[in-house]
Protein backbone atom coordinates (compact mmCIF):
# COMPACT_ATOMS: atom_id res chain seq x y z
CA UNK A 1 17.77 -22.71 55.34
CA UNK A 2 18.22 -26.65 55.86
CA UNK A 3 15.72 -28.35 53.72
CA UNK A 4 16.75 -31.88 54.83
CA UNK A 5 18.64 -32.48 57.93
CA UNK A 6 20.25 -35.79 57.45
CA UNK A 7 23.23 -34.41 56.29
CA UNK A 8 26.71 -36.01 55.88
CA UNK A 9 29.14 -33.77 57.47
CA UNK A 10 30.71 -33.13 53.26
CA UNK A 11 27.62 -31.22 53.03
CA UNK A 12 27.02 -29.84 56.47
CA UNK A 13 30.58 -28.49 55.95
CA UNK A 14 30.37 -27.03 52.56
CA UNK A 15 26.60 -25.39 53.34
CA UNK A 16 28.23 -23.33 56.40
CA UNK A 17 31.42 -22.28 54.26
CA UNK A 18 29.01 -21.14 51.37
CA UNK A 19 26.69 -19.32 54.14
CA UNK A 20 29.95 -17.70 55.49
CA UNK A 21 31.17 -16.34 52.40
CA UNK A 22 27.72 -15.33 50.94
CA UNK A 23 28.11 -12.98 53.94
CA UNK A 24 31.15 -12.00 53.73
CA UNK A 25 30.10 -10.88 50.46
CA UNK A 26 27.04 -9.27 50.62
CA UNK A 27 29.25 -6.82 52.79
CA UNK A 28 31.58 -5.94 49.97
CA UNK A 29 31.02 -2.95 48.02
CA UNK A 30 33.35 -4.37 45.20
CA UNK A 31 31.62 -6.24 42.77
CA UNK A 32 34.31 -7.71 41.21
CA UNK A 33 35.09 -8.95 45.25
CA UNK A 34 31.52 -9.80 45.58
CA UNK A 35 31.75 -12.47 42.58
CA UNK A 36 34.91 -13.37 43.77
CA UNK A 37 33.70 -14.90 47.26
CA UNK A 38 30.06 -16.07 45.64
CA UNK A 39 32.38 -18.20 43.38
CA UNK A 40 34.15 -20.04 45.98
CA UNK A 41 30.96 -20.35 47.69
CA UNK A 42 29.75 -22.17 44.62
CA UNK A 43 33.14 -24.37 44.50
CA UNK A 44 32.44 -25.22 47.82
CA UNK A 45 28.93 -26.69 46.87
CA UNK A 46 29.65 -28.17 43.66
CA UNK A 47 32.25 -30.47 45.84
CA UNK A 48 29.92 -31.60 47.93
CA UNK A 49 27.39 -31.89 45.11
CA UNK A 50 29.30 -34.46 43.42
CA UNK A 51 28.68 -36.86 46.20
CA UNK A 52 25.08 -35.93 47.09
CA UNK A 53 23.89 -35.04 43.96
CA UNK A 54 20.07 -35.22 44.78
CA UNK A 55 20.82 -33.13 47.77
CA UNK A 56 17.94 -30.34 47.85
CA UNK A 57 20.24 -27.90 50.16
CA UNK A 58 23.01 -27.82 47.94
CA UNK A 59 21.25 -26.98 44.82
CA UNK A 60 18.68 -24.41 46.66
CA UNK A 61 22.21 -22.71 47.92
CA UNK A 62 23.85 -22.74 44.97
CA UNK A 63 20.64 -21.08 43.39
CA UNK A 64 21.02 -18.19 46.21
CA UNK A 65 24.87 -17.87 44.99
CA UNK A 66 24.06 -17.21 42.04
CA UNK A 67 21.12 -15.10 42.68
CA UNK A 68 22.80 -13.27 44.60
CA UNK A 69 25.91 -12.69 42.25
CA UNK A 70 26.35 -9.40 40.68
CA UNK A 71 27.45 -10.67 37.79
CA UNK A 72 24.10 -11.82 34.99
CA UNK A 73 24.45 -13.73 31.56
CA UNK A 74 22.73 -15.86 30.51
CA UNK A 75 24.41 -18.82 31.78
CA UNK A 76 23.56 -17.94 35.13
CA UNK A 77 20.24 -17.31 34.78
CA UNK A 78 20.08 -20.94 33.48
CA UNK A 79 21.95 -21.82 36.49
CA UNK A 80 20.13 -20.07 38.94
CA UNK A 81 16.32 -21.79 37.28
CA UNK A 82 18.15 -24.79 37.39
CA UNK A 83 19.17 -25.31 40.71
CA UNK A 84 15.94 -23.68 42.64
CA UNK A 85 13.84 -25.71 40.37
CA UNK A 86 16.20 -28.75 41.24
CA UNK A 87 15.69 -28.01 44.71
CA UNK A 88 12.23 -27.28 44.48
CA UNK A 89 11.58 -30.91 42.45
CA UNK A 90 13.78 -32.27 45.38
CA UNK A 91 11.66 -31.18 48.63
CA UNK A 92 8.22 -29.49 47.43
CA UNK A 93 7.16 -29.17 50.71
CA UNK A 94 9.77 -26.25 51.73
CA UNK A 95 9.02 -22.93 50.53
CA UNK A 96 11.85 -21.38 49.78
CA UNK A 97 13.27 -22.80 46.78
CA UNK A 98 9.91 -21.71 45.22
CA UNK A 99 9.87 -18.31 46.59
CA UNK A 100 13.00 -17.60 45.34
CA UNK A 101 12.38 -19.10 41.78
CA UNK A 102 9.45 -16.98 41.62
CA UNK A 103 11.77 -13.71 42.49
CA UNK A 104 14.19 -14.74 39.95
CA UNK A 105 11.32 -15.15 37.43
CA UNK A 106 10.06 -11.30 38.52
CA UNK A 107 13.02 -10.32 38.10
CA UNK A 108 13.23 -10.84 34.81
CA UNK A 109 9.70 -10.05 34.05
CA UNK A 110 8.34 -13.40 33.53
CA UNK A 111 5.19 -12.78 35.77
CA UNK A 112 3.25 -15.13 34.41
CA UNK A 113 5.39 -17.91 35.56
CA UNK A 114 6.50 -16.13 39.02
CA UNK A 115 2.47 -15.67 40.05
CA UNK A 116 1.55 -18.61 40.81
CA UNK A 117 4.70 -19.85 42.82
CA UNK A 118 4.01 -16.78 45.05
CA UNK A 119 0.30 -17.53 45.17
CA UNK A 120 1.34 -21.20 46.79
CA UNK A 121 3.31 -19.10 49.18
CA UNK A 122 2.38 -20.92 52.84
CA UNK A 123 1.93 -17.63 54.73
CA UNK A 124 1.51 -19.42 58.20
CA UNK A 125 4.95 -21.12 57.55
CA UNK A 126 6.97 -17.61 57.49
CA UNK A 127 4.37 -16.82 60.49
CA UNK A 128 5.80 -19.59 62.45
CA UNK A 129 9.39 -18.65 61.59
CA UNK A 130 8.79 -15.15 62.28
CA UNK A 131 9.45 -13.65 59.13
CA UNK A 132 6.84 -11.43 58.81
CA UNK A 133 8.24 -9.07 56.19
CA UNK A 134 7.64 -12.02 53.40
CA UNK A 135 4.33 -12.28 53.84
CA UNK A 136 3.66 -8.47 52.92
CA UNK A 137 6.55 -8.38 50.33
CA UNK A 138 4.53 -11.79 48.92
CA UNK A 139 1.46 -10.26 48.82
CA UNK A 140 2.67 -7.21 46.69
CA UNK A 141 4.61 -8.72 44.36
CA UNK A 142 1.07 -11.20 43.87
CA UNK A 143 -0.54 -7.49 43.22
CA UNK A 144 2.37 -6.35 41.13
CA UNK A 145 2.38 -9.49 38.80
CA UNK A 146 -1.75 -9.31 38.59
CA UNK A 147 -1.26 -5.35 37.49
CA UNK A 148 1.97 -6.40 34.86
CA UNK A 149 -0.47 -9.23 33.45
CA UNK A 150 -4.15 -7.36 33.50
CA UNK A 151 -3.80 -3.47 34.87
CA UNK A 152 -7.30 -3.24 34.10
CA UNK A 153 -8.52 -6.03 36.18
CA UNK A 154 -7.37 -4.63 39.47
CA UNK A 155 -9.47 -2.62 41.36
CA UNK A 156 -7.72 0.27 43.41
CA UNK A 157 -9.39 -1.56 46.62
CA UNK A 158 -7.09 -3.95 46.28
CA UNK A 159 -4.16 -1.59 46.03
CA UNK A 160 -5.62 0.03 49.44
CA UNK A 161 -5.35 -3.31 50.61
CA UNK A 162 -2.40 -3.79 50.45
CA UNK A 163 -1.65 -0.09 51.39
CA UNK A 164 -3.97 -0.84 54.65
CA UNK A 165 -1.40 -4.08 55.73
CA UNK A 166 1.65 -2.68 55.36
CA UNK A 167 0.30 0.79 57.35
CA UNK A 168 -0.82 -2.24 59.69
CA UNK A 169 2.90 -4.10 60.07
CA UNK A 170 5.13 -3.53 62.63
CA UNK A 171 8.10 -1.52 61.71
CA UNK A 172 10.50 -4.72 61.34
CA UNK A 173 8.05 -6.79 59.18
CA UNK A 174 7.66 -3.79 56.74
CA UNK A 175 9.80 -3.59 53.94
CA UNK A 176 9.78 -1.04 51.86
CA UNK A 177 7.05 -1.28 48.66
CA UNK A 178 9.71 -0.62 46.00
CA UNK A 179 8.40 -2.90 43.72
CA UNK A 180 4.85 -1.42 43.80
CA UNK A 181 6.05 2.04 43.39
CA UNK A 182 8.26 0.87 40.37
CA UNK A 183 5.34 -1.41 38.99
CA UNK A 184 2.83 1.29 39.40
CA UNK A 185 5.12 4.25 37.54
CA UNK A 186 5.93 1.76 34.79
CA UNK A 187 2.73 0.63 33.70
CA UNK A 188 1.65 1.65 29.97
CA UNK A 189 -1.47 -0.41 29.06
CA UNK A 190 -3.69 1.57 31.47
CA UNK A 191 -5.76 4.91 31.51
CA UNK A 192 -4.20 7.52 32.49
CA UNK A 193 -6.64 8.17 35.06
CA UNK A 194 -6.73 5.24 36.87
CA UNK A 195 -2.83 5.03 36.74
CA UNK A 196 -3.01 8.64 38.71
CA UNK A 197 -5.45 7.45 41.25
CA UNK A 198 -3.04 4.57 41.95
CA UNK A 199 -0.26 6.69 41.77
CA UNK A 200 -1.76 8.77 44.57
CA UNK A 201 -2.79 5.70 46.83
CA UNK A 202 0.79 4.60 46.87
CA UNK A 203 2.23 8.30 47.19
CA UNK A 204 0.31 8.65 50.10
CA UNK A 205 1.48 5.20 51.26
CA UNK A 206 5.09 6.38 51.54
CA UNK A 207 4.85 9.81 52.73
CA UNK A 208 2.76 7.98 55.50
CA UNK A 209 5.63 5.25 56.36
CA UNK A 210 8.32 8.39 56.50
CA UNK A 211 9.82 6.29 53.18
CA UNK A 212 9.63 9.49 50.94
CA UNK A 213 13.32 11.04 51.73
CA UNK A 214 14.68 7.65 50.58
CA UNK A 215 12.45 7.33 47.35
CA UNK A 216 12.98 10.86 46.56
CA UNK A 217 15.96 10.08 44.06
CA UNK A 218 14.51 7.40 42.34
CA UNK A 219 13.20 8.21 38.81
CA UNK A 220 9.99 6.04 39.36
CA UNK A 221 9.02 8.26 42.48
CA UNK A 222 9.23 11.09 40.73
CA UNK A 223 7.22 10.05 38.03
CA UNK A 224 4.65 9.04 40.36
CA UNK A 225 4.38 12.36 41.67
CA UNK A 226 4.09 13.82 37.97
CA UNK A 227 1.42 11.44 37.25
């Protein structure tokens, strides 16, 4: 994920050690091991910062370590804001530094600020790359903010629209619609009844992937079903 490709070789370097060990620790099942390798990932960057510090790479992977750290408080989500928004500020044109701010924001359930970062989402530029999987994962979290923000705005056509496209992927651009599901069985400031009838639209969405055996433990799911 090279945002600008004049790089000195202190960054080149440091970019492909923190890429190596965010791997290696992704694969952990330790958390405390996880944090461990994320952190001298970060080291890594912050070297290499200190002589590029206007370098959009570095601060867009330093957001993605820690993103992608088990570990939250709330000086990491300051850190992780900062540095995709650096990036972002840095090289507007790439789209990941945005996407990912506006996962971190959903994440923590400001959807009014992650909307429209994933509404700017450049669809044909993840066509080109052949990624699919973030178009359709974009596109439902868009619907999931919309129903968070104004339930009663959305129209369960649009909710079989989305249902319709990711029937419509190919296997390996279709990740699963957790978010949806969770969105959907979490929603208070609706009618009952139109919170079953999209509760059944996205039932029938799973069962119809062969995702239900893998939702099936989930507390959401089930309160989906009891809807």
């Amino acid at each position: 994920m090279v945002l600008n490709m004049t790089q000195t070789s202190l960054s080149e370097s440091a970019l492909a050690e923190a890429e190596r060990l965010s791997l290696e620790a992704i694969c952990q099942e330790d958390e405390a091991a996880q944090s461990r390798l994320f952190a001298e990932a970060r080291s890594a960057l912050h070297n290499a910062l200190a002589s590029e510090p206007n370098n959009p790479d570095l601060h867009h992977m330093l957001g993605l370590c820690w993103y992608d750290d088990p570990e939250r408080s709330d000086q990491i989500r300051q850190a992780i804001e900062f540095h995709f928004k650096t990036a972002k500020q840095l090289a507007p044109s790439y789209p990941f530094p945005s996407l990912y701010l506006g996962h971190f924001y959903f994440d923590e359930g400001r959807y009014a600020e992650a909307l429209p970062l994933f509404q700017q989402v450049d669809e044909n530029y993840f066509e080109d790359i052949g990624q699919r999987f973030r178009i359709l994962k974009n596109r439902e979290l868009i619907l999931c903010c919309q129903l968070y923000l104004n339930p009663g705005d959305i129209a369960d056509s649009e909710l079989e629209a989305i249902c319709m496209a990711y029937e419509n992927a190919d296997e390996e651009d279709r990740p699963a619609p957790l978010e949806i599901a969770i969105c959907i069985a979490t929603l208070t400031n609706i009618s009952q009844e139109k919170k079953r009838a999209m509760a059944r639209i996205i039932i029938e969405l799973i069962q119809s992937l062969g995702y239900e055996n893998a939702f099936l433990a989930r507390s959401d799911y089930q309160h989906l079903k009891q809807c």
